[in-house]
Protein backbone atom coordinates (compact mmCIF):
# COMPACT_ATOMS: atom_id res chain seq x y z
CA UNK A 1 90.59 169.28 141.75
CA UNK A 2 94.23 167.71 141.63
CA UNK A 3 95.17 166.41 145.04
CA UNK A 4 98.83 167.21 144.62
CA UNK A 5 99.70 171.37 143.80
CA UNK A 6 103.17 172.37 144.42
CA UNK A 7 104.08 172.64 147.53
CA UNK A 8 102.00 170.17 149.08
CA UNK A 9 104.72 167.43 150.91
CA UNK A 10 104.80 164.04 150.85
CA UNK A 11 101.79 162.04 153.44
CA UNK A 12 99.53 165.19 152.66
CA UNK A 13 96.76 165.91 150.68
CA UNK A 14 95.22 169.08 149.39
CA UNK A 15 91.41 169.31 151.00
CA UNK A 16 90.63 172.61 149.58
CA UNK A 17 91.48 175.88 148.47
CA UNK A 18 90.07 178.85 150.36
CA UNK A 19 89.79 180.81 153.33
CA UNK A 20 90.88 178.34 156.66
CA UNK A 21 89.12 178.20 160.03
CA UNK A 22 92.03 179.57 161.84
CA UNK A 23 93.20 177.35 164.62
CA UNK A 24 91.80 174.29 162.79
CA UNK A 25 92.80 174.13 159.40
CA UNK A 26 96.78 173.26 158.49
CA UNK A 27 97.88 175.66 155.18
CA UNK A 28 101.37 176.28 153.31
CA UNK A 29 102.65 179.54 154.29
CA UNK A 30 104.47 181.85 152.34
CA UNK A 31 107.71 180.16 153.24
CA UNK A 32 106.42 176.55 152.13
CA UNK A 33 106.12 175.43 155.70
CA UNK A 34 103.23 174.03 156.82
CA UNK A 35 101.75 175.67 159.94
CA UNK A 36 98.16 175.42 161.57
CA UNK A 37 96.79 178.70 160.27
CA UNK A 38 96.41 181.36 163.51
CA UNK A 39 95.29 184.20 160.94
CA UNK A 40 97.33 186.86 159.76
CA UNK A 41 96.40 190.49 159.59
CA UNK A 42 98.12 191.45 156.55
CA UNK A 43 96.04 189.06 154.43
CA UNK A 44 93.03 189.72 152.75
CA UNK A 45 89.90 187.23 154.11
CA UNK A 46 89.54 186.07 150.99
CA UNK A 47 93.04 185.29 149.97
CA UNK A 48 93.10 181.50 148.55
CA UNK A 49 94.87 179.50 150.94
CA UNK A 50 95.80 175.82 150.33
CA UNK A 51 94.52 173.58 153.16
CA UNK A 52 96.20 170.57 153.52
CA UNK A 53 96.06 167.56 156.12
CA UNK A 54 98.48 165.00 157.09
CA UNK A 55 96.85 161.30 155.32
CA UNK A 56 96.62 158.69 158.00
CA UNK A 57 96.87 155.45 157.71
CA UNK A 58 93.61 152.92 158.89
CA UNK A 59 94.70 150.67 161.64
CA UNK A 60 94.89 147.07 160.52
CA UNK A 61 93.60 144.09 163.00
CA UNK A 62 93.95 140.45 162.91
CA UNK A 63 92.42 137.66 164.73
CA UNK A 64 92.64 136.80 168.50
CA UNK A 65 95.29 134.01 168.40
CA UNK A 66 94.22 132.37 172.10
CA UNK A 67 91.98 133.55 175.20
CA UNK A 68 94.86 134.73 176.86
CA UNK A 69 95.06 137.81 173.85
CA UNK A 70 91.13 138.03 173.84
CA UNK A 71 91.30 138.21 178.12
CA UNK A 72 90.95 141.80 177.98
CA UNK A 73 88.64 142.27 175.69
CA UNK A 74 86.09 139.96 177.27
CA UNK A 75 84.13 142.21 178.71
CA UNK A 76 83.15 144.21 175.88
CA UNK A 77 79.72 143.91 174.34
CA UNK A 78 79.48 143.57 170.41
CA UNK A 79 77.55 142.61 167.27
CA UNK A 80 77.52 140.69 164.28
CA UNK A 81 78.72 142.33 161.05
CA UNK A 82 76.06 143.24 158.48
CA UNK A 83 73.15 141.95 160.60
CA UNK A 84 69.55 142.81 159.04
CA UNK A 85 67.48 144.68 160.20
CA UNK A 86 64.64 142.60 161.00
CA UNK A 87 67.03 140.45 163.25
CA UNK A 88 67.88 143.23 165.65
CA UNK A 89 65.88 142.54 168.71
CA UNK A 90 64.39 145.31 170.77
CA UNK A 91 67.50 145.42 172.98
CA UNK A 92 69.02 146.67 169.97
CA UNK A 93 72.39 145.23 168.09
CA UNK A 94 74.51 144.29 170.54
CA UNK A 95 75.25 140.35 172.47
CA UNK A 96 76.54 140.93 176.04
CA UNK A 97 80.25 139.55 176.40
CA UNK A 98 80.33 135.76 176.32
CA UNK A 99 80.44 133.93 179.55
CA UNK A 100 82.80 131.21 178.81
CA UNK A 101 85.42 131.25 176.29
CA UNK A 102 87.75 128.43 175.75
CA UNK A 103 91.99 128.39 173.92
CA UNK A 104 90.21 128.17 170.37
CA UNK A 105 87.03 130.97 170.51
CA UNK A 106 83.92 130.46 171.89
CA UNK A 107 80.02 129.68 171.23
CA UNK A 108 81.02 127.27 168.32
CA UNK A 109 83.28 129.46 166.61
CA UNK A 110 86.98 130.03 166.35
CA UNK A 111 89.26 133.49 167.19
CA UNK A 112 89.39 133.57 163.11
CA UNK A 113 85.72 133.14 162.58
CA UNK A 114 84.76 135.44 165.36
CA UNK A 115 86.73 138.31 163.55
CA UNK A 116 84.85 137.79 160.19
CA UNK A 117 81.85 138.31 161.75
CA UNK A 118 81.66 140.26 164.56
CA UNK A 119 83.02 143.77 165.55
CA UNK A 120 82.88 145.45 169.05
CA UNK A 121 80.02 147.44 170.02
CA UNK A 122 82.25 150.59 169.22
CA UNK A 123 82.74 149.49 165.82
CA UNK A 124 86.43 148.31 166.30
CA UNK A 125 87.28 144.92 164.86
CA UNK A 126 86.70 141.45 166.94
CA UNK A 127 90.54 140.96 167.21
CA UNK A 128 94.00 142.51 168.05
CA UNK A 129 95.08 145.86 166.59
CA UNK A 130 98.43 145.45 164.82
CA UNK A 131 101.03 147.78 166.04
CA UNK A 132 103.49 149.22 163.16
């Protein structure tokens, strides 16, 4: 299935064509615009609709550049990327928050290092979301 059809605007993508779950799914209407579909009476259930959603972008992180940035962070629990399984302890995944921290990281490792391998215990990245 082609991902662009006529009609479809710029920063959205075509997800399907087909019935939508009214009040959830966004579709062109017969005017072009698009509107979150709230049903319409005069159209057959299984008219072919074009559902469409808006393409967001992933938020983009970078490293903690002192302890003052990583301050509010610290006391969040997290893990280490990609750890195997036979290394996960029967706590589970995740280190409590450090309990010192210094200008440069903590437990041997810098703000930089720290970001390549760890991420929070929510899955966010060990560093400072970048606001565009």
């Amino acid at each position: 299935m082609s991902n662009q059809i006529p009609g479809v605007p710029e920063g959205w993508v075509l997800v399907r064509i087909g019935h939508p779950v009214i009040g959830v799914d966004c579709v062109i209407d017969y005017n072009g615009d698009i509107v979150v579909f709230r049903g319409n009476p005069n159209v057959n259930s299984g008219a072919n609709w074009p559902i469409i959603r808006k393409i967001e972008k992933p938020a983009r992180y970078r490293p903690f550049a002192n302890s003052e940035e990583f301050k509010p962070h610290r006391d969040r629990w997290w893990m280490l990327k990609d750890l195997p399984p036979e290394l996960i302890g029967p706590r589970g995944s995740f280190i409590e928050p450090p309990e010192a921290y210094a200008e440069k990281g903590f437990a041997g490792c810098d703000w930089e290092g720290a970001f390549e391998l760890r991420v929070f215990d929510d899955g966010t990245p060990f560093g400072v979301k970048i606001d565009e």
